[in-house]
Protein backbone atom coordinates (compact mmCIF):
# COMPACT_ATOMS: atom_id res chain seq x y z
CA UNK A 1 132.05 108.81 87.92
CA UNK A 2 129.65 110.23 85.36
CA UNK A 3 127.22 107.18 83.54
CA UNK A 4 126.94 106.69 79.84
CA UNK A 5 124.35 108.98 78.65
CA UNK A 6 121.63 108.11 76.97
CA UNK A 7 121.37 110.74 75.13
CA UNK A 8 124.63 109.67 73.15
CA UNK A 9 122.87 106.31 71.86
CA UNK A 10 121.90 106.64 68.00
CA UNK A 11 118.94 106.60 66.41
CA UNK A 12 120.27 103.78 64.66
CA UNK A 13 121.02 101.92 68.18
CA UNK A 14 117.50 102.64 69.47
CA UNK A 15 115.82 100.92 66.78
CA UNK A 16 118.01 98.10 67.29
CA UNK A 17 117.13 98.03 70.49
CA UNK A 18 113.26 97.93 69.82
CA UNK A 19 113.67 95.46 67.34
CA UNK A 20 115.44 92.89 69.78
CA UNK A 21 113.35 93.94 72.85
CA UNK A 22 110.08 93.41 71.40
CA UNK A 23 110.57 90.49 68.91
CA UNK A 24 111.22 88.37 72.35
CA UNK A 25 108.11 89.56 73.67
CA UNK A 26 106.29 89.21 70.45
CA UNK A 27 107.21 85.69 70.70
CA UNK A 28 105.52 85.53 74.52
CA UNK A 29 102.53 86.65 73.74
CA UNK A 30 102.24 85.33 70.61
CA UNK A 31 102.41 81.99 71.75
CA UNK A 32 100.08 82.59 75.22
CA UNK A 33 97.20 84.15 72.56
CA UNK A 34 97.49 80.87 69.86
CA UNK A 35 97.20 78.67 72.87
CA UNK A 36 93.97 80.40 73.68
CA UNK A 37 92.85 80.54 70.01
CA UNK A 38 93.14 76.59 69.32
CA UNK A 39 92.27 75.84 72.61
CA UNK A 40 89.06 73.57 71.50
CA UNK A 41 91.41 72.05 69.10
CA UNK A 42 94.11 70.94 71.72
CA UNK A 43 92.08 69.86 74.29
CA UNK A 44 91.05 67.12 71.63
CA UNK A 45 94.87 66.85 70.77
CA UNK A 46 95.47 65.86 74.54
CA UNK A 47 92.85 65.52 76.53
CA UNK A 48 90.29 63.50 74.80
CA UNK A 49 87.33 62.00 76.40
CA UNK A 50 83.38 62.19 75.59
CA UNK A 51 82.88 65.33 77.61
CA UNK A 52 84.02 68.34 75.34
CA UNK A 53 83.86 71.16 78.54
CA UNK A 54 86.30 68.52 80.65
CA UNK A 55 88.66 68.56 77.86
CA UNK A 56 88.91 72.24 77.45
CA UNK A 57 88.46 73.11 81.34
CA UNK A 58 91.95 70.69 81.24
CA UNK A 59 92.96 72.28 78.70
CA UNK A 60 92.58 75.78 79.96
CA UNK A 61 94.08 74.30 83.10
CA UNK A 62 97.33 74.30 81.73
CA UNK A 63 97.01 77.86 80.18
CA UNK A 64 96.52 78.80 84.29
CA UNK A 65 99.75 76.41 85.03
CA UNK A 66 102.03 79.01 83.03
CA UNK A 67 100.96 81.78 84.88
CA UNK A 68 101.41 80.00 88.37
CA UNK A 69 105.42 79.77 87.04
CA UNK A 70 105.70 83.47 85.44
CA UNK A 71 106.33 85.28 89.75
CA UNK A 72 109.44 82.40 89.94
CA UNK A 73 110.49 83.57 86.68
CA UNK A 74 110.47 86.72 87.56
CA UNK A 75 112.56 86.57 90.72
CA UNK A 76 114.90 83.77 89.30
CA UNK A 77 115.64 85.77 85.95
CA UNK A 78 115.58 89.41 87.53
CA UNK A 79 118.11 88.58 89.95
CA UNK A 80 120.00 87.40 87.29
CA UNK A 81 119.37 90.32 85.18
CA UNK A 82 120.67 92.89 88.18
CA UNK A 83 123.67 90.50 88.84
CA UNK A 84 125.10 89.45 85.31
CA UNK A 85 123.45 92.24 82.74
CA UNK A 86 119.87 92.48 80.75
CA UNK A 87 121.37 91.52 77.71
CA UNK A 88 123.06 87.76 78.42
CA UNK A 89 119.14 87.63 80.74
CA UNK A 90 117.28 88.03 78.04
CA UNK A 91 119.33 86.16 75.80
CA UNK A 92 118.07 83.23 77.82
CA UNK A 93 114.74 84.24 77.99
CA UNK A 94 113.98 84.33 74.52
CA UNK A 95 116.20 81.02 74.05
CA UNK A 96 114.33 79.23 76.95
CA UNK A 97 110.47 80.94 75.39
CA UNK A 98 111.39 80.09 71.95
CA UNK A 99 112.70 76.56 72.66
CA UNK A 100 109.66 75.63 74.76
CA UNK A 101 106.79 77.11 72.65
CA UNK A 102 108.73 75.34 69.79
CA UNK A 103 108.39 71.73 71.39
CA UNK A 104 104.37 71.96 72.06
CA UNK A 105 104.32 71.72 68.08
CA UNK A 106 106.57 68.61 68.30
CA UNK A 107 104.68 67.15 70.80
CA UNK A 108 103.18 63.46 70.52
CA UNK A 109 99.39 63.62 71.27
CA UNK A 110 97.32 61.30 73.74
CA UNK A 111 96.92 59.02 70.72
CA UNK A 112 100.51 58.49 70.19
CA UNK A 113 102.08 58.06 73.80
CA UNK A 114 98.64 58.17 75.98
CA UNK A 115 98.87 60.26 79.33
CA UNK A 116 102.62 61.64 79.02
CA UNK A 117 101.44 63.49 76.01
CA UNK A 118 99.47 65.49 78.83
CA UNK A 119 101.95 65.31 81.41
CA UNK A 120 104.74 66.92 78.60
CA UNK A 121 102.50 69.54 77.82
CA UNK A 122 101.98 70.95 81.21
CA UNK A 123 106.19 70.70 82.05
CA UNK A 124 106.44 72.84 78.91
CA UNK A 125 103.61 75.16 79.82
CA UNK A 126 105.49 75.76 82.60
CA UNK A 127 108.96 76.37 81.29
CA UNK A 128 107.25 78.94 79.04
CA UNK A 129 105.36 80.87 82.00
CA UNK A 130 108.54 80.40 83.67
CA UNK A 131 110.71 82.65 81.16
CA UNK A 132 107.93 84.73 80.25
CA UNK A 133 107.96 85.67 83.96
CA UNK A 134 112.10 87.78 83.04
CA UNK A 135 110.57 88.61 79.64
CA UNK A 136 108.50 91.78 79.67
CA UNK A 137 110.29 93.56 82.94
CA UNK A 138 113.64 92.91 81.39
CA UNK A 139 112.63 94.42 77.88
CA UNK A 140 111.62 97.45 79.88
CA UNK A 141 114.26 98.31 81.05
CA UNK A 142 116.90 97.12 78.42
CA UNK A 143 114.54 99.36 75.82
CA UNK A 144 114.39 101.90 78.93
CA UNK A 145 117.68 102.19 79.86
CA UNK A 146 119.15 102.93 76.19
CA UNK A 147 116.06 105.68 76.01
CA UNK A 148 116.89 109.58 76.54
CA UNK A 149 114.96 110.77 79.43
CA UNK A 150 112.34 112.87 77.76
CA UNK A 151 111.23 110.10 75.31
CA UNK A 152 111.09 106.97 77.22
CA UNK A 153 107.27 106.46 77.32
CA UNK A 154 107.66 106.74 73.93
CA UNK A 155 110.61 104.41 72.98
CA UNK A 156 108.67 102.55 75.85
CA UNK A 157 105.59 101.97 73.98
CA UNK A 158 106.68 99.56 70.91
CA UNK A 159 107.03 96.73 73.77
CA UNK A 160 103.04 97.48 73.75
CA UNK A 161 102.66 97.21 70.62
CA UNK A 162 104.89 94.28 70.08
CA UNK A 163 102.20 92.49 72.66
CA UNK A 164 99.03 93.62 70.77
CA UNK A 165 100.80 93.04 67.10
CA UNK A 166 101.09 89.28 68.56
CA UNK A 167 97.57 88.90 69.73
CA UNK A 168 96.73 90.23 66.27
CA UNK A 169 99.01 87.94 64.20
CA UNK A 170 98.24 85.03 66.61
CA UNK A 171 94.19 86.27 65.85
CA UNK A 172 95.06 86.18 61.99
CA UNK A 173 96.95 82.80 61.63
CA UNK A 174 94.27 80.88 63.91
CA UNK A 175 91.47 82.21 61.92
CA UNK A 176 93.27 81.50 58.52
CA UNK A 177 94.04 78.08 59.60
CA UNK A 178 90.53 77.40 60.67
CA UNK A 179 89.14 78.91 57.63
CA UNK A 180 91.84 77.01 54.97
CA UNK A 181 91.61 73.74 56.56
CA UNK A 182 89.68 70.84 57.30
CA UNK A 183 88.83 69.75 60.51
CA UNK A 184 90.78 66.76 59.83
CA UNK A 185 93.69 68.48 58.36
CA UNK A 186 93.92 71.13 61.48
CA UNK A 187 93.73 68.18 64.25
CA UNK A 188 96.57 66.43 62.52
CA UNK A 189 98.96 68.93 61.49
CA UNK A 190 97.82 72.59 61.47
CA UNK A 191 97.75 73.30 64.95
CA UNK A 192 101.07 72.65 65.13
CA UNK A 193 102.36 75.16 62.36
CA UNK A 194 101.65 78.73 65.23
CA UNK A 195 104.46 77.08 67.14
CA UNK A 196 106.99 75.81 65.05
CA UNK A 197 106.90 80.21 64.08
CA UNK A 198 108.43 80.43 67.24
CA UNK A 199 111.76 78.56 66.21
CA UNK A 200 113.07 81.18 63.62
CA UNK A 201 111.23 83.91 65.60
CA UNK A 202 113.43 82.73 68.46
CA UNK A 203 116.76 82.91 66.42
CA UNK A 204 116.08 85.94 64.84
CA UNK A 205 115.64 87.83 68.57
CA UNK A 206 118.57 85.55 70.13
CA UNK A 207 121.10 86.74 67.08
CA UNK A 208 119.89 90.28 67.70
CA UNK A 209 120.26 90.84 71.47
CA UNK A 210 123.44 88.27 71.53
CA UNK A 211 125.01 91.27 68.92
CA UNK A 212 123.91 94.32 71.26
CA UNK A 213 125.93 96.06 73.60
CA UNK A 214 124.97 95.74 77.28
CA UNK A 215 122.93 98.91 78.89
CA UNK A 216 124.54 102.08 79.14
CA UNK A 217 123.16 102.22 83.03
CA UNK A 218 124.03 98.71 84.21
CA UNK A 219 127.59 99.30 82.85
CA UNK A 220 128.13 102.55 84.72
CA UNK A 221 126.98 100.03 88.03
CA UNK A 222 129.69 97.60 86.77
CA UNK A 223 132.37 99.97 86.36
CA UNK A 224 131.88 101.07 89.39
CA UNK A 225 131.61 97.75 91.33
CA UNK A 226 127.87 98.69 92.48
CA UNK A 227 126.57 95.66 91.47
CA UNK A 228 124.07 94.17 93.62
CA UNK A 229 125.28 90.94 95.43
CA UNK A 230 121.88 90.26 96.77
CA UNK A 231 119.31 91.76 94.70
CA UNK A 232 116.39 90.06 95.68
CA UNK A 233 116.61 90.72 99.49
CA UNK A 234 117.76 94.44 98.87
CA UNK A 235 114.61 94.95 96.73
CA UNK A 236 112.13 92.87 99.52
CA UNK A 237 114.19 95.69 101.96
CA UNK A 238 114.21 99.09 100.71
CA UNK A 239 111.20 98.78 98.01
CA UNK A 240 108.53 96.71 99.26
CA UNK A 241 106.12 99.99 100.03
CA UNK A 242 107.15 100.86 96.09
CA UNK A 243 106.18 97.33 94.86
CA UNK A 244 102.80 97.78 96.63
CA UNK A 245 101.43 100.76 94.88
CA UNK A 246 102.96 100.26 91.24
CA UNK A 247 101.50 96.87 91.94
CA UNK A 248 98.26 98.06 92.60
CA UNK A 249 98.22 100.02 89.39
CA UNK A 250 99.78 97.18 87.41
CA UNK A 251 96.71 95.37 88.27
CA UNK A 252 94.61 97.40 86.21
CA UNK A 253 96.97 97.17 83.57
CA UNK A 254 96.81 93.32 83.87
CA UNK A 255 93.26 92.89 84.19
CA UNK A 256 91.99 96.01 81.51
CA UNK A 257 94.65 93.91 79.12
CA UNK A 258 93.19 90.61 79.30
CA UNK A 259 89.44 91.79 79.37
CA UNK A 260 90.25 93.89 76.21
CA UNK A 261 92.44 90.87 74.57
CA UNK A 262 91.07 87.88 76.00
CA UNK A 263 87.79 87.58 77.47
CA UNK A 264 85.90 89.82 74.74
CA UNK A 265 86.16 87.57 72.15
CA UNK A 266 84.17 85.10 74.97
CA UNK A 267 82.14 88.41 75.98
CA UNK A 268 81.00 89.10 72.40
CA UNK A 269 79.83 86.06 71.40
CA UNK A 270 77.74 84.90 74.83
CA UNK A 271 76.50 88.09 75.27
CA UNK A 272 76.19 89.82 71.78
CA UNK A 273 75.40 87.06 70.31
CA UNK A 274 78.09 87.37 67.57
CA UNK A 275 79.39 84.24 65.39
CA UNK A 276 82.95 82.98 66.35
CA UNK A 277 84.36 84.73 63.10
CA UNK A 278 83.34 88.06 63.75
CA UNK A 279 83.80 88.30 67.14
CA UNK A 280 87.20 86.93 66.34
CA UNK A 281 86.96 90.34 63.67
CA UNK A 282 86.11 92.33 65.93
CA UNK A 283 89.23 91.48 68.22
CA UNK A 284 91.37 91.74 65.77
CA UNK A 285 90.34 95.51 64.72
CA UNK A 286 90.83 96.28 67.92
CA UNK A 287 94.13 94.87 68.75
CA UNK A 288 95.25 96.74 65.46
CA UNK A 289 94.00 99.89 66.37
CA UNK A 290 95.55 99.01 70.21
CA UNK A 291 99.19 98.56 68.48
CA UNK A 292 98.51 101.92 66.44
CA UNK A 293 97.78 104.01 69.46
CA UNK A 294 100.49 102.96 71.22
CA UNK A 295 103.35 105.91 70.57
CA UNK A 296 100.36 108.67 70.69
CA UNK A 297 99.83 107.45 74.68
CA UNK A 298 103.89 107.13 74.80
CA UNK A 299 104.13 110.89 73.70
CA UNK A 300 100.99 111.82 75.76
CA UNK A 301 102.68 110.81 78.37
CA UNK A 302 105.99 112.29 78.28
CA UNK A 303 104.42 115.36 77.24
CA UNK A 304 102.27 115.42 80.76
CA UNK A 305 103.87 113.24 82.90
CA UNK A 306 103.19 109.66 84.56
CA UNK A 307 101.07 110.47 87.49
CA UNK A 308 98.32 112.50 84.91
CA UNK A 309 98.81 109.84 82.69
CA UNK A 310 97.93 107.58 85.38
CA UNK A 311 94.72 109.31 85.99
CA UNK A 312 93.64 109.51 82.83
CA UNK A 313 93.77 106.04 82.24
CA UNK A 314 92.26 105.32 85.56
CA UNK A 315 89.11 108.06 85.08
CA UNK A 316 88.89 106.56 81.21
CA UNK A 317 87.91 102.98 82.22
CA UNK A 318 85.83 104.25 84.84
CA UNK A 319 83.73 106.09 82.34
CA UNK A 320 83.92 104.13 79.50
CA UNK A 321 83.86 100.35 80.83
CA UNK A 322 80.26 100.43 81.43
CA UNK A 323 78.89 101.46 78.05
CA UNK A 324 82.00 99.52 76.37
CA UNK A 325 80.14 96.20 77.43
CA UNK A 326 77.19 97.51 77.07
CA UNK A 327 77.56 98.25 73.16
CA UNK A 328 79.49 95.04 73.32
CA UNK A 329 76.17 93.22 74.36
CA UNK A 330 74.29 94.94 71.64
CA UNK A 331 74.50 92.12 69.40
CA UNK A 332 75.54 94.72 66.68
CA UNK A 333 79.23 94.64 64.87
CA UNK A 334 79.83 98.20 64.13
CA UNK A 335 78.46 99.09 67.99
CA UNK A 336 80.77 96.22 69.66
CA UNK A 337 83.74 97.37 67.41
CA UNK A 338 82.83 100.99 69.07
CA UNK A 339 82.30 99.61 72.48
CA UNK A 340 86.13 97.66 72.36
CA UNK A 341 87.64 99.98 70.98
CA UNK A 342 87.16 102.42 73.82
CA UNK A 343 88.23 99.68 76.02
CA UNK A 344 91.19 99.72 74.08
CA UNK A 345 91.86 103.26 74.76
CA UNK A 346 91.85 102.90 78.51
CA UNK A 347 94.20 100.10 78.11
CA UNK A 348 96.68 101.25 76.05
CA UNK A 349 97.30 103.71 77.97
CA UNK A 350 98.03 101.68 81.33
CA UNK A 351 100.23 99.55 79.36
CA UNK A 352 102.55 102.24 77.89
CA UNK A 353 102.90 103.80 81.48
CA UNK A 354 103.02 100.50 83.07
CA UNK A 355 106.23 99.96 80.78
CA UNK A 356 107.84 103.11 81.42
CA UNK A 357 106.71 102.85 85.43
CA UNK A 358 108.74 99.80 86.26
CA UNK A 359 111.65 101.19 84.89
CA UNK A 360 111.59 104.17 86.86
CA UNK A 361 110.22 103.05 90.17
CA UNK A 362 113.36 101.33 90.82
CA UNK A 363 117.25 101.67 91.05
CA UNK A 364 119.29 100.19 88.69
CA UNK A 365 121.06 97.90 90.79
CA UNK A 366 117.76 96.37 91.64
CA UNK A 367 115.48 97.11 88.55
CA UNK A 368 115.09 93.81 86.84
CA UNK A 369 114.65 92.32 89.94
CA UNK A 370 111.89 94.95 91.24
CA UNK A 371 109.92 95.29 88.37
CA UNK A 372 109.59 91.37 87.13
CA UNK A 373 108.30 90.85 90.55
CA UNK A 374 105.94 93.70 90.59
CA UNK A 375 104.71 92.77 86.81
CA UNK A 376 104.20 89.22 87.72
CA UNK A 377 102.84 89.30 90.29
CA UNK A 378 99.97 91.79 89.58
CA UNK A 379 99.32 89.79 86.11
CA UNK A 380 99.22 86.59 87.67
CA UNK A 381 96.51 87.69 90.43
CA UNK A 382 94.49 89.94 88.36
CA UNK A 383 95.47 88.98 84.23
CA UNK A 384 95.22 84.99 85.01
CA UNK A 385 91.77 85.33 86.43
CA UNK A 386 90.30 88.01 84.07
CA UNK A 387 88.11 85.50 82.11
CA UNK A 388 87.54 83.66 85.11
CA UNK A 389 86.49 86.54 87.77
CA UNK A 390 84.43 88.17 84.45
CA UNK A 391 82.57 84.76 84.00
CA UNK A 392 81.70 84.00 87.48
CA UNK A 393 80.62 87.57 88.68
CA UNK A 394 77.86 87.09 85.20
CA UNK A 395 76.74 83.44 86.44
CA UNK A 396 76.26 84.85 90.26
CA UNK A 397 74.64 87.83 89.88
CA UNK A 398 73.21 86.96 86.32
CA UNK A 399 74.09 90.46 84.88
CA UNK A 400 76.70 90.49 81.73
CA UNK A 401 77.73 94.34 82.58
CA UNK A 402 78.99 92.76 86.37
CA UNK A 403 82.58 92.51 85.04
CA UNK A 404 82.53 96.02 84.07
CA UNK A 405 81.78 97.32 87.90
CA UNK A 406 84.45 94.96 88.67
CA UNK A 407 86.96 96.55 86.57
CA UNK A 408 85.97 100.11 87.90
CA UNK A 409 86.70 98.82 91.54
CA UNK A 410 90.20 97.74 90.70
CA UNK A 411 90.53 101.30 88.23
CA UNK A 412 90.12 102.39 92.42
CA UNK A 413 92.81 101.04 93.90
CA UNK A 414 94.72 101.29 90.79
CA UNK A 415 94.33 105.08 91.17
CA UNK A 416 95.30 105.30 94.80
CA UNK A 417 98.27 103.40 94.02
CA UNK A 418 99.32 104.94 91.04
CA UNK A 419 99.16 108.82 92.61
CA UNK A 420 101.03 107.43 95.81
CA UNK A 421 104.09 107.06 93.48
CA UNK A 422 106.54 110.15 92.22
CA UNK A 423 106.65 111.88 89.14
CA UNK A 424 109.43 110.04 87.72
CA UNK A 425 109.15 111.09 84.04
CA UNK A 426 112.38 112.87 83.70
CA UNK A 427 114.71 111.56 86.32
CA UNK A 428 117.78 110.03 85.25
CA UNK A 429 117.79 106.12 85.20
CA UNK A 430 121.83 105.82 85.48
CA UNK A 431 122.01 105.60 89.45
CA UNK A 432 125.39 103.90 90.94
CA UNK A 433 124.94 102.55 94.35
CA UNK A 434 122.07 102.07 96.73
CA UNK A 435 118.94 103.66 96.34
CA UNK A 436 116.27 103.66 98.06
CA UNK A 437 112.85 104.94 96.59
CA UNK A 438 109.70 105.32 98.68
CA UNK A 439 106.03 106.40 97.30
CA UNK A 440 105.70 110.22 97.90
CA UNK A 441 102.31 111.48 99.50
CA UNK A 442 99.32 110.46 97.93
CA UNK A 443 98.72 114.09 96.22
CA UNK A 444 102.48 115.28 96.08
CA UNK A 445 103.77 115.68 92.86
């Protein structure tokens, strides 16, 4: 039986479906970067206590709980998603996100209800890491799966720049809440105001993927009874060699991502000696420019293909990551603006291919399943420890460029990875039945 083409879904469709896939993962990220943002002001919200760097190591604590929760996620929610459809998935997703990140700014502090305040905080933390873990995979290939074949890196590429737009907006409300309040006015009330966005956020992307028709590829698998009855243990069977060397490339994706979006703002300040504000500037003209530059490395890429792309975002961060932190270090704002922005560059591009990559590495009967574990997994080993790894390799060798030879060893394995996969840019995603896909030759194309 011949699959729903995608090449038959409007223009009007598409954009619906780039709307709903992104505002979910807008709302993920935008609630992982505020966290960050107003960590100093939580940790005196709920862990208070005369030493400041306990509070916020607690505090940051938590942050690392989520991430611990996002590989369940994954493998709970992408079997789900392969068994029952993306749509009702991430339906619950968002719902699950949205509800969560909603209740941290309806939480009691330590002052009000002493150690459960604490205690509440980290079971939410990890109901959020726990749906963002069938978030990001599941957008991929809903946005994926409606895409025609010779545009999906670019389709692809507003779930990008749905992530950076929500650093930036997270970047922009933190700073104007900081800047329009009092201390005493943002420890009682305006921290909480970044999360309660999340509640109409949330309905808006619930009412908008509850109204939109299931994929055109997982209902060709429906109709024709394909659906996988065990899609976790079919995926750990036939794909595990696949999982390995996508992962290895995601890993770069994860780690460039959090350096870039994360840690620089940390990086900037310790090292360049910049104020709080403008290294908090200087992030967000990055992350704008990041979000702009998204399509141009979604057409790049389906113009050349996804094993040059991956080698041109691999070679980029090897060449530019040193003088990136370098200029970064410089102490200057129009040289660190430079030295990000080329950091940027390197990983935009991963992330665009990284989006369009887990889609196509995988068979539809076992795609959500496949890629949310892949994702995960590489983010939670090499994303979740970005600031750390970056902070400890400085204090133990006592050199602030160390995390940039650290970034070019996993741009390494990334690369090896990455080439030991197929071109997959223009293969058809609508499958019906078992597949198996294995990594081609390291140099066969």
């Amino acid at each position: 039986m011949t699959s729903p083409s995608t090449e038959q879904v409007s223009p009007h469709t598409l954009r619906k479906v780039i709307i709903a896939a992104g505002i979910g993962n807008f709302v993920e990220w935008f609630d992982f970067a505020v966290y960050g943002f107003l960590a100093t002001t939580i940790a005196q919200q709920f862990f208070p206590s005369g030493d400041t760097s306990a509070a916020l190591l607690k505090t940051f604590a938590v942050f690392a709980v989520a991430f611990a929760f996002r590989p369940l996620g994954g493998v709970f929610f992408g079997m789900l998603g392969d068994r029952i459809g993306r749509k009702r998935t991430l339906a619950m997703t968002i719902l699950l996100m949205a509800g969560a990140t909603t209740l941290i700014g309806l939480l009691p502090t330590y002052a009000a209800i002493g150690v459960a305040a604490p205690i509440l905080l980290s079971l939410i933390r990890c109901a959020q890491g726990f749906s963002a873990g069938g978030e990001y995979a599941g957008a991929c290939a809903y946005l994926m799966e409606h895409a025609p074949s010779d545009k999906r890196a670019w389709y692809g590429s507003f779930v990008p720049v749905s992530t950076f737009s929500a650093f930036a907006a997270a970047a922009v409300v933190a700073y104007a809440l900081e800047a329009s309040l009092s201390a005493e006015a943002m420890g009682s009330w305006g921290w909480r105001l970044p999360f309660l966005i999340a509640a109409p956020l949330g309905l808006v992307g619930l009412y908008l993927r509850w109204k939109l028709d299931e994929t055109p590829a997982f209902q060709a698998v429906k109709q024709e009874h394909a659906v996988a009855h065990s899609p976790l243990k079919e995926t750990l069977r036939n794909h595990g060699a696949a999982i390995c060397c996508l992962g290895a490339f995601v890993s770069l994706t994860a780690l460039s991502f959090y350096m870039f979006t994360t840690y620089f703002a940390t990086y900037l300040q310790v090292a360049g000696g910049l104020s709080r504000a403008m290294a908090l500037l200087v992030s967000l003209i990055a992350l704008i420019f990041a979000a702009a530059i998204c399509p141009l490395a979604g057409l790049y890429s389906d113009r050349v293909g996804r094993r040059v792309t991956v080698m041109t975002a691999c070679a980029l961060l090897i060449v530019v990551v040193y003088p990136s932190f370098l200029m970064a270090s410089s102490g200057s704002f129009a040289a660190s603006v430079v030295g990000v922005m080329l950091l940027a560059v390197g990983a935009v591009l991963c992330g665009v291919v990284t989006a369009a990559l887990l889609s196509e590495t995988f068979p539809t009967r076992t795609r959500y399943t496949a890629s949310a574990i892949t994702y995960n997994m590489a983010y939670t080993i090499f994303g979740g420890t970005a600031p750390l790894m970056a902070t400890w390799l400085i204090s133990t060798t006592g050199s602030n460029l160390s995390p940039a030879f650290y970034l070019i060893a996993v741009a390494l394995l990334a690369l090896a990875g990455g080439l030991a996969l197929p071109e997959t840019s223009r293969i058809s995603l609508h499958d019906v039945g078992p597949q198996e896909k294995a990594p081609a030759p390291l140099l066969s194309r």
